[in-house]
Protein backbone atom coordinates (compact mmCIF):
# COMPACT_ATOMS: atom_id res chain seq x y z
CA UNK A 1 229.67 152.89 40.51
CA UNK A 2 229.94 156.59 41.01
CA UNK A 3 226.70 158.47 42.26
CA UNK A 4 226.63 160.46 39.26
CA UNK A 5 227.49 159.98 35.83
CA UNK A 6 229.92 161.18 34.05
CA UNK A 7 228.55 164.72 31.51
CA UNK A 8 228.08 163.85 28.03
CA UNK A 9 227.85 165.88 25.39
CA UNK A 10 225.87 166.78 22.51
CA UNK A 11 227.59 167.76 18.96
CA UNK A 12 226.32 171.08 17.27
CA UNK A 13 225.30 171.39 14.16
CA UNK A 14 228.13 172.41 11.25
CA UNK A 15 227.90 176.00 9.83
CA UNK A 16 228.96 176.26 6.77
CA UNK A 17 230.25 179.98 6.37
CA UNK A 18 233.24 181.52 4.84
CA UNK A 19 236.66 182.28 7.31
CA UNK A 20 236.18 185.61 8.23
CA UNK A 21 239.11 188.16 7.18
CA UNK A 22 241.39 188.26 9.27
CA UNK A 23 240.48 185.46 11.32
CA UNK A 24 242.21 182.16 11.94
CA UNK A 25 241.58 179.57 9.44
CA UNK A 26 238.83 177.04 11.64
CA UNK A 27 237.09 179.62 13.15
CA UNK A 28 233.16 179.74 12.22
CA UNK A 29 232.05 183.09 11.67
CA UNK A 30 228.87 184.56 13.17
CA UNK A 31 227.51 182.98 16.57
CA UNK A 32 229.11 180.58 18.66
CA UNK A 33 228.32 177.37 18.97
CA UNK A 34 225.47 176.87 21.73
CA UNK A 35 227.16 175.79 25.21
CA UNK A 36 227.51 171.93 25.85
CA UNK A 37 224.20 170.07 27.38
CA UNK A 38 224.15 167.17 29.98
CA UNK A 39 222.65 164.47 28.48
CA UNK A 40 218.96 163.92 29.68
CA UNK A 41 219.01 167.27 31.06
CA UNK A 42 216.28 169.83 29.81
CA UNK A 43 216.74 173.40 29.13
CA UNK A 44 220.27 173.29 29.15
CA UNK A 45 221.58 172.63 32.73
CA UNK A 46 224.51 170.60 33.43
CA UNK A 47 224.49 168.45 35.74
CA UNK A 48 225.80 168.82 39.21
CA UNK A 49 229.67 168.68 39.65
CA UNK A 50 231.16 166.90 42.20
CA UNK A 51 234.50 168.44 42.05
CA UNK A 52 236.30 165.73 42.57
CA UNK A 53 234.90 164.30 46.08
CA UNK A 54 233.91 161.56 46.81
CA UNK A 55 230.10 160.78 47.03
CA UNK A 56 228.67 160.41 50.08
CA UNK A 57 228.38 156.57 51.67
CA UNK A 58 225.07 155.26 52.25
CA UNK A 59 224.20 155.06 56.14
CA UNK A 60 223.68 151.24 57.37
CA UNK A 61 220.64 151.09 58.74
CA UNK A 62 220.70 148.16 61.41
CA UNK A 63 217.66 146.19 61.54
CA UNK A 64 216.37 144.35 64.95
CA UNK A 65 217.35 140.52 64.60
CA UNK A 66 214.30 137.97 65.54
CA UNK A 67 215.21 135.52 68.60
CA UNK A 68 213.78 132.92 69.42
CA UNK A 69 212.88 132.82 73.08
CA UNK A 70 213.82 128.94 73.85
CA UNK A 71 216.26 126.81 72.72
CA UNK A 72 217.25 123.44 73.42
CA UNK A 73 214.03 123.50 76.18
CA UNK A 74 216.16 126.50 77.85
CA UNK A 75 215.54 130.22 77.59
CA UNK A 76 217.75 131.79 74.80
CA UNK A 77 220.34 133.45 76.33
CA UNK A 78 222.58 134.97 74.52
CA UNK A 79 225.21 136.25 77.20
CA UNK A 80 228.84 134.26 77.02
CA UNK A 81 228.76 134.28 81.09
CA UNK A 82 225.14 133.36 82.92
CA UNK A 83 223.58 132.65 85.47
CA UNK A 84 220.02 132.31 86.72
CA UNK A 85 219.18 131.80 90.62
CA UNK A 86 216.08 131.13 92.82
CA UNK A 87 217.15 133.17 95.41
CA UNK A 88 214.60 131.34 97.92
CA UNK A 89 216.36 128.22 97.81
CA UNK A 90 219.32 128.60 96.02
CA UNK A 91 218.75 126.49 92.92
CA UNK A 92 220.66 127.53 89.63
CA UNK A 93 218.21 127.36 86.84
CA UNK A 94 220.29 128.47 84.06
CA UNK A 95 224.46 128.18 84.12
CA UNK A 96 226.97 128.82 81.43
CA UNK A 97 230.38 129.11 82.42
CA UNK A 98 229.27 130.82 85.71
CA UNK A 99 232.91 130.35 87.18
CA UNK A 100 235.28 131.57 84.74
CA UNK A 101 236.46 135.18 85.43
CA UNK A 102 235.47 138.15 82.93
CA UNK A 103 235.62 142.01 82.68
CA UNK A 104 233.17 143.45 84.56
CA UNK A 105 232.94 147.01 83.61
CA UNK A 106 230.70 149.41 86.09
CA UNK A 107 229.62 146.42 88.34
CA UNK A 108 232.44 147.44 90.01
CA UNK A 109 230.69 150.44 91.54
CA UNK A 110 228.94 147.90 93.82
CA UNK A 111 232.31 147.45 95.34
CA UNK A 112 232.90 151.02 95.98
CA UNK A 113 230.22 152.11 97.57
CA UNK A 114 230.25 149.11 99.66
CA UNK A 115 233.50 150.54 100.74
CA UNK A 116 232.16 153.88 101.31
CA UNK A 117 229.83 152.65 103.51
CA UNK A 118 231.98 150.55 105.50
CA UNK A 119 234.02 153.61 106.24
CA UNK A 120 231.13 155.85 107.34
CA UNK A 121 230.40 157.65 104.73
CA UNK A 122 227.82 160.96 105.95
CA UNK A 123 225.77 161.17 103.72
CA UNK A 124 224.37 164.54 104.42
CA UNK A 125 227.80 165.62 104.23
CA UNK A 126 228.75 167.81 101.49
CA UNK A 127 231.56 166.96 98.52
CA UNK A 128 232.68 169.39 96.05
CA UNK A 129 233.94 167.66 92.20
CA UNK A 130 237.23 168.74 91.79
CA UNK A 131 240.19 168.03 88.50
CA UNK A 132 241.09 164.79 90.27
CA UNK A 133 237.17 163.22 89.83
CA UNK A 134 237.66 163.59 85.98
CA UNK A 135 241.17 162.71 85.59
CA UNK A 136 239.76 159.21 87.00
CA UNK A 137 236.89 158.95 84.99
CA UNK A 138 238.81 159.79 81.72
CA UNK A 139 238.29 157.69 78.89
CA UNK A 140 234.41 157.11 80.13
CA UNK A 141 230.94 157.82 79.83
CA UNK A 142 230.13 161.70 79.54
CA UNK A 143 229.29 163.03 83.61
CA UNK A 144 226.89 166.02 84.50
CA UNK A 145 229.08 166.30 88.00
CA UNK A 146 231.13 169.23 86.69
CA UNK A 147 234.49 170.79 88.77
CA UNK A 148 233.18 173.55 91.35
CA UNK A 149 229.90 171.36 91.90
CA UNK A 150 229.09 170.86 95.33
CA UNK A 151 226.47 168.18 96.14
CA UNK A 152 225.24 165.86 98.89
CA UNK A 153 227.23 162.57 99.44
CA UNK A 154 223.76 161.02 99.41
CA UNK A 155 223.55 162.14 95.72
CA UNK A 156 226.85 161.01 94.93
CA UNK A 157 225.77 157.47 95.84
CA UNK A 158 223.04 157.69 93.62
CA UNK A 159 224.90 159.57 90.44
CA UNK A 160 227.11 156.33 90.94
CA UNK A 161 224.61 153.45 91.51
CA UNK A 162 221.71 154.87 89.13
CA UNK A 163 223.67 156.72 86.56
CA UNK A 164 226.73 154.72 86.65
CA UNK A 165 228.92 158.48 87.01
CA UNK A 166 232.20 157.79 87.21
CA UNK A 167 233.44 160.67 88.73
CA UNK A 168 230.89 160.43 91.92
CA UNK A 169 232.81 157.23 92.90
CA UNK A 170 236.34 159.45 92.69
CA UNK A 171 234.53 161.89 94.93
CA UNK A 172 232.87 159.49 97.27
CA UNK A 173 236.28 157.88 98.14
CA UNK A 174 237.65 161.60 98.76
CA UNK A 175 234.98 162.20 100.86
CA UNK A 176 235.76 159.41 103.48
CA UNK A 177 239.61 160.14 102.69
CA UNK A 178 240.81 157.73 100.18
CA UNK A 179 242.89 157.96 97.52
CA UNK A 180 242.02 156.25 94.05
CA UNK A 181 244.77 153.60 95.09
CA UNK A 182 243.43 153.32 98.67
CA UNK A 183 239.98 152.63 97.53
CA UNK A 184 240.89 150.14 95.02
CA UNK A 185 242.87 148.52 97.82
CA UNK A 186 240.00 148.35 100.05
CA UNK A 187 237.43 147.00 97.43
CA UNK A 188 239.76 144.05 96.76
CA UNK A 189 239.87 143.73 100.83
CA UNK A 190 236.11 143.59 100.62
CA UNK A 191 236.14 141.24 97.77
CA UNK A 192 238.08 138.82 100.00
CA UNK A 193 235.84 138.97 103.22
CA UNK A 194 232.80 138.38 101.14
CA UNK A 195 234.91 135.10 99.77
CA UNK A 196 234.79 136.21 96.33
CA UNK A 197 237.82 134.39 95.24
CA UNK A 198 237.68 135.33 91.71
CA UNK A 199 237.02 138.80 91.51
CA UNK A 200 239.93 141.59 91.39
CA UNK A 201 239.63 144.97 90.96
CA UNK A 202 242.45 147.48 89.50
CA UNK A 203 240.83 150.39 89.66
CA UNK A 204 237.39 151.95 91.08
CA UNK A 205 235.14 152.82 88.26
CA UNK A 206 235.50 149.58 86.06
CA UNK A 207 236.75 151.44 83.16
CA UNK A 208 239.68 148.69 83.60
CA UNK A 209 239.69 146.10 81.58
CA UNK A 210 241.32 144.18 84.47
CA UNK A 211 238.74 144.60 87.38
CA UNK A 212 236.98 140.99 86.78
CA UNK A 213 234.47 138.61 88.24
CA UNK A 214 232.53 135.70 87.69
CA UNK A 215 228.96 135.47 87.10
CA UNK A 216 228.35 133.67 90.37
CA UNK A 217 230.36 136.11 92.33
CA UNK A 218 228.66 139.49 91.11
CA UNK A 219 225.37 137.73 92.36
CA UNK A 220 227.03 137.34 95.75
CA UNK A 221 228.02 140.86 95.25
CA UNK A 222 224.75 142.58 94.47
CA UNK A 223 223.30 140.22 97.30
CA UNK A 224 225.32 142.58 99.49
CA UNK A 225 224.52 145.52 98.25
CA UNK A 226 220.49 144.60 98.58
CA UNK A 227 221.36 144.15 102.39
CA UNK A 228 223.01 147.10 103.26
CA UNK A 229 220.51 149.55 104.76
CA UNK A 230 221.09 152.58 102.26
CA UNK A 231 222.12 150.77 99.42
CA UNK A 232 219.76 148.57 99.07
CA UNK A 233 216.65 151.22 98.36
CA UNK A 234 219.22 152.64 96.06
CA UNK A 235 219.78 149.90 93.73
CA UNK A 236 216.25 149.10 93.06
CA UNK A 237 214.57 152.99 92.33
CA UNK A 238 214.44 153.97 89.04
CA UNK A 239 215.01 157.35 89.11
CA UNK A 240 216.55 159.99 91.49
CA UNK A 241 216.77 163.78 91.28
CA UNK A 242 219.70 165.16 92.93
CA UNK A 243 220.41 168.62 94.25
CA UNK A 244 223.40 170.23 93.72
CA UNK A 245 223.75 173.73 95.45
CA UNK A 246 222.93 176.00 93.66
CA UNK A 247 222.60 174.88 90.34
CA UNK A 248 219.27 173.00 88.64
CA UNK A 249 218.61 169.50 90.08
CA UNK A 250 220.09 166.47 88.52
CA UNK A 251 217.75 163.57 87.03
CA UNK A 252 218.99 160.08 87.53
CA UNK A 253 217.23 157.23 85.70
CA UNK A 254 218.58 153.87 86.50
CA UNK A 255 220.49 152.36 83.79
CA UNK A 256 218.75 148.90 84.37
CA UNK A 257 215.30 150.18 84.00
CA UNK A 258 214.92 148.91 80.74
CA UNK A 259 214.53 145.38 82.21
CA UNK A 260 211.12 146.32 84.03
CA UNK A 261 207.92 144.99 82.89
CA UNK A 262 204.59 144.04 83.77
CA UNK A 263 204.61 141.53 86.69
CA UNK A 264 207.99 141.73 87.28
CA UNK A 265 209.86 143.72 89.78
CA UNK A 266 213.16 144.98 90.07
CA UNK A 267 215.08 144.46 93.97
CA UNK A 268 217.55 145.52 92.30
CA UNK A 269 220.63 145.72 90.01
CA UNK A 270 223.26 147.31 88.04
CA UNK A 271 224.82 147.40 84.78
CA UNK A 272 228.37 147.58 83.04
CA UNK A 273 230.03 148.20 80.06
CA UNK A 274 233.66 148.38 78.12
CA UNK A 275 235.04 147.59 74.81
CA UNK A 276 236.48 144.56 76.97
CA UNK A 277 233.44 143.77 78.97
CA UNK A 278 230.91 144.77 76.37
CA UNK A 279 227.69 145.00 77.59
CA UNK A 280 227.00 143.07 81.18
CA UNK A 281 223.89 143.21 83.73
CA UNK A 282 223.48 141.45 87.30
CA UNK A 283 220.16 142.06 88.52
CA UNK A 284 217.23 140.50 91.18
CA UNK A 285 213.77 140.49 89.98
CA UNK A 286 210.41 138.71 92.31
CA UNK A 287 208.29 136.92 89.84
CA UNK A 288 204.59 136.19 91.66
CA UNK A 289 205.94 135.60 95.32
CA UNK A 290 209.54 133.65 94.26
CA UNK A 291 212.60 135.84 93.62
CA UNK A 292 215.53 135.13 91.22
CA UNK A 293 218.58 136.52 90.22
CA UNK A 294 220.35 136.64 87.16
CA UNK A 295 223.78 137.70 86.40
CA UNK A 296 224.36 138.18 82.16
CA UNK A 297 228.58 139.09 80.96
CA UNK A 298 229.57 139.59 78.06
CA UNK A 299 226.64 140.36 75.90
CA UNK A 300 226.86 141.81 72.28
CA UNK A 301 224.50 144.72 71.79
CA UNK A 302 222.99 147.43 74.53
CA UNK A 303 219.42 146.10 74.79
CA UNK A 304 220.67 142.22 74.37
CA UNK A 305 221.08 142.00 78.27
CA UNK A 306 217.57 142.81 78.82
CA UNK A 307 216.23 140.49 75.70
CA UNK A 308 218.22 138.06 78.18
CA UNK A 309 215.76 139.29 81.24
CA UNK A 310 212.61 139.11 78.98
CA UNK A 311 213.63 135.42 77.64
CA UNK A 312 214.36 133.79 81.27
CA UNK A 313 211.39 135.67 82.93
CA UNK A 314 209.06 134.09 79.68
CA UNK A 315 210.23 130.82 80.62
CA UNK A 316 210.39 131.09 83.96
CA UNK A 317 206.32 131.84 83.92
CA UNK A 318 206.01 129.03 81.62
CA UNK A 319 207.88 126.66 84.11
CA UNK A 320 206.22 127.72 86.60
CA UNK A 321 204.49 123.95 87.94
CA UNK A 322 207.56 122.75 87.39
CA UNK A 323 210.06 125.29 89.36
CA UNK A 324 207.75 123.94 92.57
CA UNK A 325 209.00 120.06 92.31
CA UNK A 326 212.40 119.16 94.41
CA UNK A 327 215.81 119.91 92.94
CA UNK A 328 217.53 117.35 91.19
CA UNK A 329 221.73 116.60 90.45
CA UNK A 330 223.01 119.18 88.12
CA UNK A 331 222.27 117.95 84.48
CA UNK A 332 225.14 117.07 82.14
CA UNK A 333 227.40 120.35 79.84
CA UNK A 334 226.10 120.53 75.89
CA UNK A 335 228.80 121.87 73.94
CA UNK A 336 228.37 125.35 74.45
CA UNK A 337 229.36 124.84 78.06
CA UNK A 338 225.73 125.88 79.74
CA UNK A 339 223.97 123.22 81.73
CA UNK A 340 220.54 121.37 80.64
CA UNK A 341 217.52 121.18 82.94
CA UNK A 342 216.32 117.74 82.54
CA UNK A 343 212.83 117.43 81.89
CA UNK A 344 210.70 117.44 85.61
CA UNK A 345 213.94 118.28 87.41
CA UNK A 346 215.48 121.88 88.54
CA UNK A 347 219.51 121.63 89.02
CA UNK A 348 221.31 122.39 91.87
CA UNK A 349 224.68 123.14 92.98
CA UNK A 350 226.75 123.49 96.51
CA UNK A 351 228.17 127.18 94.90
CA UNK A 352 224.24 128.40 94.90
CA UNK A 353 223.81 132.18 96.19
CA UNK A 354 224.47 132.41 99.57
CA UNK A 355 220.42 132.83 100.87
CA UNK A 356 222.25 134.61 104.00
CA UNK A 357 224.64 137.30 102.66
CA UNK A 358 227.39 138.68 105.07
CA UNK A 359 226.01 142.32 106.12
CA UNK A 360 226.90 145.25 104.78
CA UNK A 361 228.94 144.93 101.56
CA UNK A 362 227.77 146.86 98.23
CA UNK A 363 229.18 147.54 94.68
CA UNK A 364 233.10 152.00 84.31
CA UNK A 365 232.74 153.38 80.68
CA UNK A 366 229.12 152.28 81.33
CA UNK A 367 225.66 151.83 80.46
């Protein structure tokens, strides 16, 4: 139905008066008839003409949707690829399909600064943004690191890590001299001595739909990343301010923040997003004196991820007593393809996090 209806029109009175000389037969003499009203309209107005455009559609206005926080005696998680690890003894609490490979989106970035790193990066050292950082990052997330900006390669790490900028990874790789196509070569290099058979990496940023992992192996990844002297302290601050000369500092907040609340606390983390990816998260978090990490792909809506973080960490307090008591075999698939933990017994696996990481290793459109 059209937003406004169509004019009608109200009839005036006849006059009965003779055809004035001269005049066309039909024409009333003396005054005019009184202009045509809109119907319902006082004093005379019309009503407002559209002029042939369309009206304008109604916004949608999206309204939160309730979930439910456990399900089938399991937190509700809503991510396609999971899974949640004691990372004191290795246990997998929560699986669902935590092998099969998916689009990883920025995740990746714990890759390449891993390979930064491993090629002595200085990171007082200074790196100008120049045409070739955006031309890498096209197609992403808006970046603050404009051409002609010079800044630290410390910052860089952090515009990468904590604000997921695309173009500080391009410049990072110039500034320990690789290309784009050397450093993508290197991160799959470093993907392969950490044994993370699965995971493949076609370009630096993870605006590629192709650079893909599992959810077991971007644990293993950010495990790395939590060792390595510099990186680690990186990955778990929430905010940075970096310098560029010259020009007003740069405010970082980390783009996993939103999974910190009261009693929990980030080690650390990072997030990732594409239209192929959608929204992903791989994060460590110490709960009392036990740590656990959690590793959510392929989740439909921004904030879902960290509804994810919220529903394992509720359970995971709930659970507590139980969490203490021995591992048991690894319960039996439900159709869904995510593991049940029996009743009294924590699952286990032989593919758990590795508790002693190899040293020195740390990881596109994102958020």
């Amino acid at each position: 139905m059209p937003l406004f209806a169509s004019t009608a029109t109200l009839a005036a009175p006849a006059v009965a008066a003779k055809p004035s000389a001269g005049k066309s037969k039909g024409k009333p003499a003396g005054k005019p008839a009184s202009k045509t009203k809109a119907k319902g309209k006082p004093n005379g107005k019309t009503a407002k003409k559209t002029h042939g455009k369309k009206p304008a559609a109604k916004k949608k206005v999206l309204l939160e949707r309730h979930v439910v926080s456990v399900k089938g005696n399991l937190p509700n998680v809503l991510s396609l690829g999971a899974l949640v690890v004691d990372m004191d003894s290795g246990r997998e609490i929560f699986t669902r399909k935590p092998d099969q490979p998916r689009a990883i989106a920025s995740i990746s970035k714990l890759a390449a600064t891993l390979v930064v790193m491993d090629h002595d990066l200085d990171l007082e050292g200074l790196t100008t943004m120049k045409k070739i950082d955006s031309e890498v990052a096209r197609g992403g997330a808006p970046s603050r690191l404009l051409e002609g900006m010079t800044l630290s390669n410390r910052d860089l790490l952090h515009a990468a890590l904590l604000g997921s900028d695309n173009r500080a990874v391009s410049a990072l790789g110039r500034a320990v001299g690789l290309s784009t196509t050397q450093l993508t070569s290197a991160m799959n290099k470093k993907a392969a001595a950490l044994d993370l058979r699965a995971t493949r990496f076609r370009e630096p940023t993870g605006l590629s739909p192709e650079n893909m992992s599992t959810p077991r192996e971007i644990l293993r990844l950010l495990r790395a990343a939590m060792a390595h002297p510099v990186l680690g302290p990186i990955v778990r601050r929430p905010e940075y301010e970096a310098h560029p000369v010259g020009r007003p500092p740069i405010k970082y907040v980390s783009t996993h923040r939103p999974a910190a609340r009261p009693g929990l606390q980030v080690l650390g983390g990072k997030t990732g997003y594409n239209d192929a990816a959608r929204y992903c998260l791989v994060i460590a978090i110490r709960i009392d004196s036990r740590s656990y990490g959690m590793a959510l792909l392929g989740t439909e809506g921004k904030l879902t991820r960290f509804g994810d973080v919220a529903r394992v960490v509720d359970w995971l307090v709930s659970h507590k007593a139980r969490l203490s008591t021995p591992a048991a075999v690894q319960g039996p698939l439900i159709q869904d393809g995510f593991s049940v933990v029996p009743d009294g017994a924590i699952p286990i696996t032989h593919q758990a996090v590795d508790p002693e990481p190899p040293d020195p290793a740390r990881p596109g459109a994102d958020q």
